[in-house]
Protein backbone atom coordinates (compact mmCIF):
# COMPACT_ATOMS: atom_id res chain seq x y z
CA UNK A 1 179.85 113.32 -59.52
CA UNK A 2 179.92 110.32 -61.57
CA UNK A 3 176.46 111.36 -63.17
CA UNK A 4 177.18 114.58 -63.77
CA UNK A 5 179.85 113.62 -65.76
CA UNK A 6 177.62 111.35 -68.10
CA UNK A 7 175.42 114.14 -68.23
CA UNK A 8 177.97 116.30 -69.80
CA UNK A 9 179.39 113.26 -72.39
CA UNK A 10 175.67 113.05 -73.57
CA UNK A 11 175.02 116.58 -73.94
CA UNK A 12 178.00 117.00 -75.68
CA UNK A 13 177.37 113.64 -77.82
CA UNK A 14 174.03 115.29 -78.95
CA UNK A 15 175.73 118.43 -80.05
CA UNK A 16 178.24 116.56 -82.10
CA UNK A 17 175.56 114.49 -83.79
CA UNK A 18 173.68 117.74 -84.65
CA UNK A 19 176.38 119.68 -85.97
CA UNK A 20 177.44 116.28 -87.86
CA UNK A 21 173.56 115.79 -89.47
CA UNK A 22 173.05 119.56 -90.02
CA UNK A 23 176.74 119.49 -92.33
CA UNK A 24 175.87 116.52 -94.29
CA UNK A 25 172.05 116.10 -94.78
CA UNK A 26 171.90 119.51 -97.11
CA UNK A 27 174.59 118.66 -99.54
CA UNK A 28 173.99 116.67 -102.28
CA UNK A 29 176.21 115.08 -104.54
CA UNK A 30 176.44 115.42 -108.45
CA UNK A 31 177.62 112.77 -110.71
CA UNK A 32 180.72 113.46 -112.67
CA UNK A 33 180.33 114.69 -116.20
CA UNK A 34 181.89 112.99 -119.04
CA UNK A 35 182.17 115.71 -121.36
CA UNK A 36 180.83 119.24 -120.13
CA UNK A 37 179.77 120.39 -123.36
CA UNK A 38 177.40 117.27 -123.85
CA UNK A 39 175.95 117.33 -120.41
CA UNK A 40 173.24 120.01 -119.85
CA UNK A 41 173.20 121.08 -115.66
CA UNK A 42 168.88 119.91 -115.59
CA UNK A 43 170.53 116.30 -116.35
CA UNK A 44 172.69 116.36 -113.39
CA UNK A 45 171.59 113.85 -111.15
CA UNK A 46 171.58 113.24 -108.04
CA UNK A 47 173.90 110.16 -106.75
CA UNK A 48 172.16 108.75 -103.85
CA UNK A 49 175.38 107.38 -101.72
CA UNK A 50 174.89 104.23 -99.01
CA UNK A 51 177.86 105.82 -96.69
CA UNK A 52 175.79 108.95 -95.79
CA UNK A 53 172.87 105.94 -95.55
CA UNK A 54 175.26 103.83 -93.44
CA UNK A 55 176.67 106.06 -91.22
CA UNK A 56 173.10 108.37 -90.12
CA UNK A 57 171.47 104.78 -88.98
CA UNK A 58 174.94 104.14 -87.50
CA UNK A 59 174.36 107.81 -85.37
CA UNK A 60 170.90 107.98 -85.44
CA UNK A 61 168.56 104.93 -85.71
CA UNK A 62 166.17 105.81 -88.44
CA UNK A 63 168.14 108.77 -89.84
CA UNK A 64 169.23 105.95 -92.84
CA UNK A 65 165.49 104.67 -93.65
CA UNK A 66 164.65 109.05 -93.58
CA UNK A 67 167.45 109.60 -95.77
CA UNK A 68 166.64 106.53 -98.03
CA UNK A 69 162.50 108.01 -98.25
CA UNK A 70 161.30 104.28 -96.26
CA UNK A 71 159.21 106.64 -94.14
CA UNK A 72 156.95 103.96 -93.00
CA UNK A 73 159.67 101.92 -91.62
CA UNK A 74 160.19 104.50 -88.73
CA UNK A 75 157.14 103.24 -87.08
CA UNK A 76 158.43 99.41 -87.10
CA UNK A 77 161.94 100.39 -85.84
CA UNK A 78 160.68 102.58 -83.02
CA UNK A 79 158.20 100.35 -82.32
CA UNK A 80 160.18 97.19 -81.88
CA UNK A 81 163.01 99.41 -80.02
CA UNK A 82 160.53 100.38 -77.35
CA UNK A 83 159.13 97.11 -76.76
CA UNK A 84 162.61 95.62 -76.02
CA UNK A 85 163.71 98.80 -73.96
CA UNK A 86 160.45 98.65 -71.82
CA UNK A 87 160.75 94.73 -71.36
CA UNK A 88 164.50 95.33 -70.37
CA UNK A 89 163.69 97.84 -67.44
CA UNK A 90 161.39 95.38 -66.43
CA UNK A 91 163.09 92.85 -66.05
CA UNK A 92 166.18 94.86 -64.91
CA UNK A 93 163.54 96.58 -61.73
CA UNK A 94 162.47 92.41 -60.95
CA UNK A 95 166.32 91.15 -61.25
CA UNK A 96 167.51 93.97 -58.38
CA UNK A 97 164.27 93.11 -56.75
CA UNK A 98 164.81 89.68 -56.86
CA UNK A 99 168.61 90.10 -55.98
CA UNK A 100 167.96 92.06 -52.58
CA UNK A 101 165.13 89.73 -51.35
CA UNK A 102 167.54 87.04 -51.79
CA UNK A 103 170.57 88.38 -50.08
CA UNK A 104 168.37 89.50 -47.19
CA UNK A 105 166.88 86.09 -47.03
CA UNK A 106 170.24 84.77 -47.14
CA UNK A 107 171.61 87.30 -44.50
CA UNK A 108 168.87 85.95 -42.00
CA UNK A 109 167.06 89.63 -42.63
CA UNK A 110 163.45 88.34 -43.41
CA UNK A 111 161.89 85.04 -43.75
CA UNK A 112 159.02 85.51 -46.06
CA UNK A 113 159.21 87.78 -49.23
CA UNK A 114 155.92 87.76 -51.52
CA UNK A 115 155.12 84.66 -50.49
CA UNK A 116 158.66 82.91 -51.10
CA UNK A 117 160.36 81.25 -48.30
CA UNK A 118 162.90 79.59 -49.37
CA UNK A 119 165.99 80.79 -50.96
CA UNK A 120 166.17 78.78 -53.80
CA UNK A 121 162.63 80.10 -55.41
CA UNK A 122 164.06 83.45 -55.29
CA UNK A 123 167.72 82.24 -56.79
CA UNK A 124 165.77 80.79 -59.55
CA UNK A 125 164.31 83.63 -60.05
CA UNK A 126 166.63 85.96 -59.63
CA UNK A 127 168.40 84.00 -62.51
CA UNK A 128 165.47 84.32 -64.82
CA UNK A 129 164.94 87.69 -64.63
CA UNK A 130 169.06 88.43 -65.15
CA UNK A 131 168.75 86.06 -68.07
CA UNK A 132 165.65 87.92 -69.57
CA UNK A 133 167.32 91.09 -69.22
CA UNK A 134 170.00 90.17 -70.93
CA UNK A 135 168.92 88.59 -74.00
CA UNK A 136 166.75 92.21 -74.00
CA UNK A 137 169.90 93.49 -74.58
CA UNK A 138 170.76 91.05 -77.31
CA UNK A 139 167.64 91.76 -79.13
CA UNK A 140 168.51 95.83 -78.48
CA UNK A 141 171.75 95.57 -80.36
CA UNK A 142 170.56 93.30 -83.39
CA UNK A 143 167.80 95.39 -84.15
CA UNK A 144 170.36 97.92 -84.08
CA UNK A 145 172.81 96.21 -86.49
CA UNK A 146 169.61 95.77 -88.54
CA UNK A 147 168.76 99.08 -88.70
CA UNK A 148 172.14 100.22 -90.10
CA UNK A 149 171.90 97.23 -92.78
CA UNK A 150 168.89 97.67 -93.93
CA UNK A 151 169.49 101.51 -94.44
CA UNK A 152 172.88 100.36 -96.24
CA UNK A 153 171.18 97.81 -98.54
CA UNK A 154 168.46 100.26 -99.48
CA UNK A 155 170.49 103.24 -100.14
CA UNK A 156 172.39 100.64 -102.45
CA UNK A 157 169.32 99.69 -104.61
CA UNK A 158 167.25 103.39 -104.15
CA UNK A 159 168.70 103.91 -107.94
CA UNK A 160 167.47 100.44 -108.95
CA UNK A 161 165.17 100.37 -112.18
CA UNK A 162 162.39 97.58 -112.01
CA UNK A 163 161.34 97.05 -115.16
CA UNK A 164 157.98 95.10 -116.15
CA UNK A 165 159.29 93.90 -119.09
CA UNK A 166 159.72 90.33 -118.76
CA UNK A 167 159.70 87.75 -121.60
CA UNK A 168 159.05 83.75 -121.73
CA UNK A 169 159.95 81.98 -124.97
CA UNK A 170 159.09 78.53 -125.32
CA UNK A 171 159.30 77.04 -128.21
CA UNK A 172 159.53 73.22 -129.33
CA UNK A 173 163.39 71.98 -130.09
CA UNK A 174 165.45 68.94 -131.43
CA UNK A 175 168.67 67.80 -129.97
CA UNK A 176 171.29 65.40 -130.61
CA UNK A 177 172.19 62.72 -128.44
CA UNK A 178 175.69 61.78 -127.78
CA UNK A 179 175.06 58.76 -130.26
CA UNK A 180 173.75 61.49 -132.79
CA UNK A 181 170.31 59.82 -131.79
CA UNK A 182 167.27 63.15 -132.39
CA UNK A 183 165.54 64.03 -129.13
CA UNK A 184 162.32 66.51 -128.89
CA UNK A 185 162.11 68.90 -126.08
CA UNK A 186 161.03 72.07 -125.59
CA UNK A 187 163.15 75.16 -124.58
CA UNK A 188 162.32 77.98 -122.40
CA UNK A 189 164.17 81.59 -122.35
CA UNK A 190 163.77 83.93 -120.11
CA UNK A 191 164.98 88.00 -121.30
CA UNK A 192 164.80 90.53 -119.69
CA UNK A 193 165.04 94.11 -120.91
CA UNK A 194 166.22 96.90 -119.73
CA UNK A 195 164.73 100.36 -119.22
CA UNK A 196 166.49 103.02 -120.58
């Protein structure tokens, strides 16, 4: 019963995230024109907007670094999710494992299990494994978080012009002293320019 009621809140989770995606991937938003008769329509642009970013990693991990073009991200996020959900079942199938061999060691059920005989040895390890499992879970949810941040920050800078145009001025310079004493140095300016 119990399962067949999570089956039904995921299926119906799924839908809503579908219907959600399918709404707001295809529309776009314009930027605001300042005076209509000055702005042609080819120079409205596109405004790229970190909430849509924000809240497809939030739904979907990876629909954020899709949306921001960081295609070659996917592989990273998926890859590192995977590795921390396969070590987590693992340990998760060795902590009930674990678990039962000790309470049927402790119950007087069996007196050997893989080689263990003594209670202890398979508290310890018991422990270990519950431990492992979860800081797997710990790991799950920050790479998570990181997901969603990442998309955020990157949606925030996908407008951002780098420009080469960097300058270093250095050039030889006198200064006073505070007993009007002449002091050589040299200054150093950095400009930068921007791209228009």
């Amino acid at each position: 019963m119990l399962r067949k009621k999570y089956n039904t809140f995921i299926v119906r989770y799924l839908i809503l995230l579908i219907l959600i995606c399918s709404v707001t991937i295809g529309k776009g938003q314009t930027a605001p024109a300042a005076d209509n008769n000055y702005l042609q329509p080819e120079s409205i642009m596109q405004i790229h907007s970190p909430h849509k970013a924000t809240i497809y990693s939030a739904l979907v991990p990876g629909l954020g670094q899709i949306y921001n073009k960081k295609y070659w991200k996917l592989p990273i996020l998926y890859g590192a999710t995977g590795i921390f959900i396969y070590a987590f079942d693992l340990n998760n199938d060795r902590y009930h494992k674990y678990k039962n061999a000790y309470n049927d060691m402790y119950e007087g059920k069996i007196i050997n299990f893989e080689g263990y005989t003594s209670e202890d040895v398979l508290l310890r390890l018991r422990d270990k494994y519950e431990r492992d499992r979860n800081l797997n879970v710990i790991v799950l949810a920050a790479i998570y978080m990181l997901n969603v941040v990442d998309a955020t920050v990157d949606a925030h800078l996908f407008d951002y012009n780098i420009n080469d145009d960097l300058s270093l001025n250095v050039q030889p310079t006198i200064n006073r002293t505070y007993n009007n004493q002449n002091t050589i140095g040299i200054s150093c300016s950095f400009s930068f320019n921007k791209k228009k």
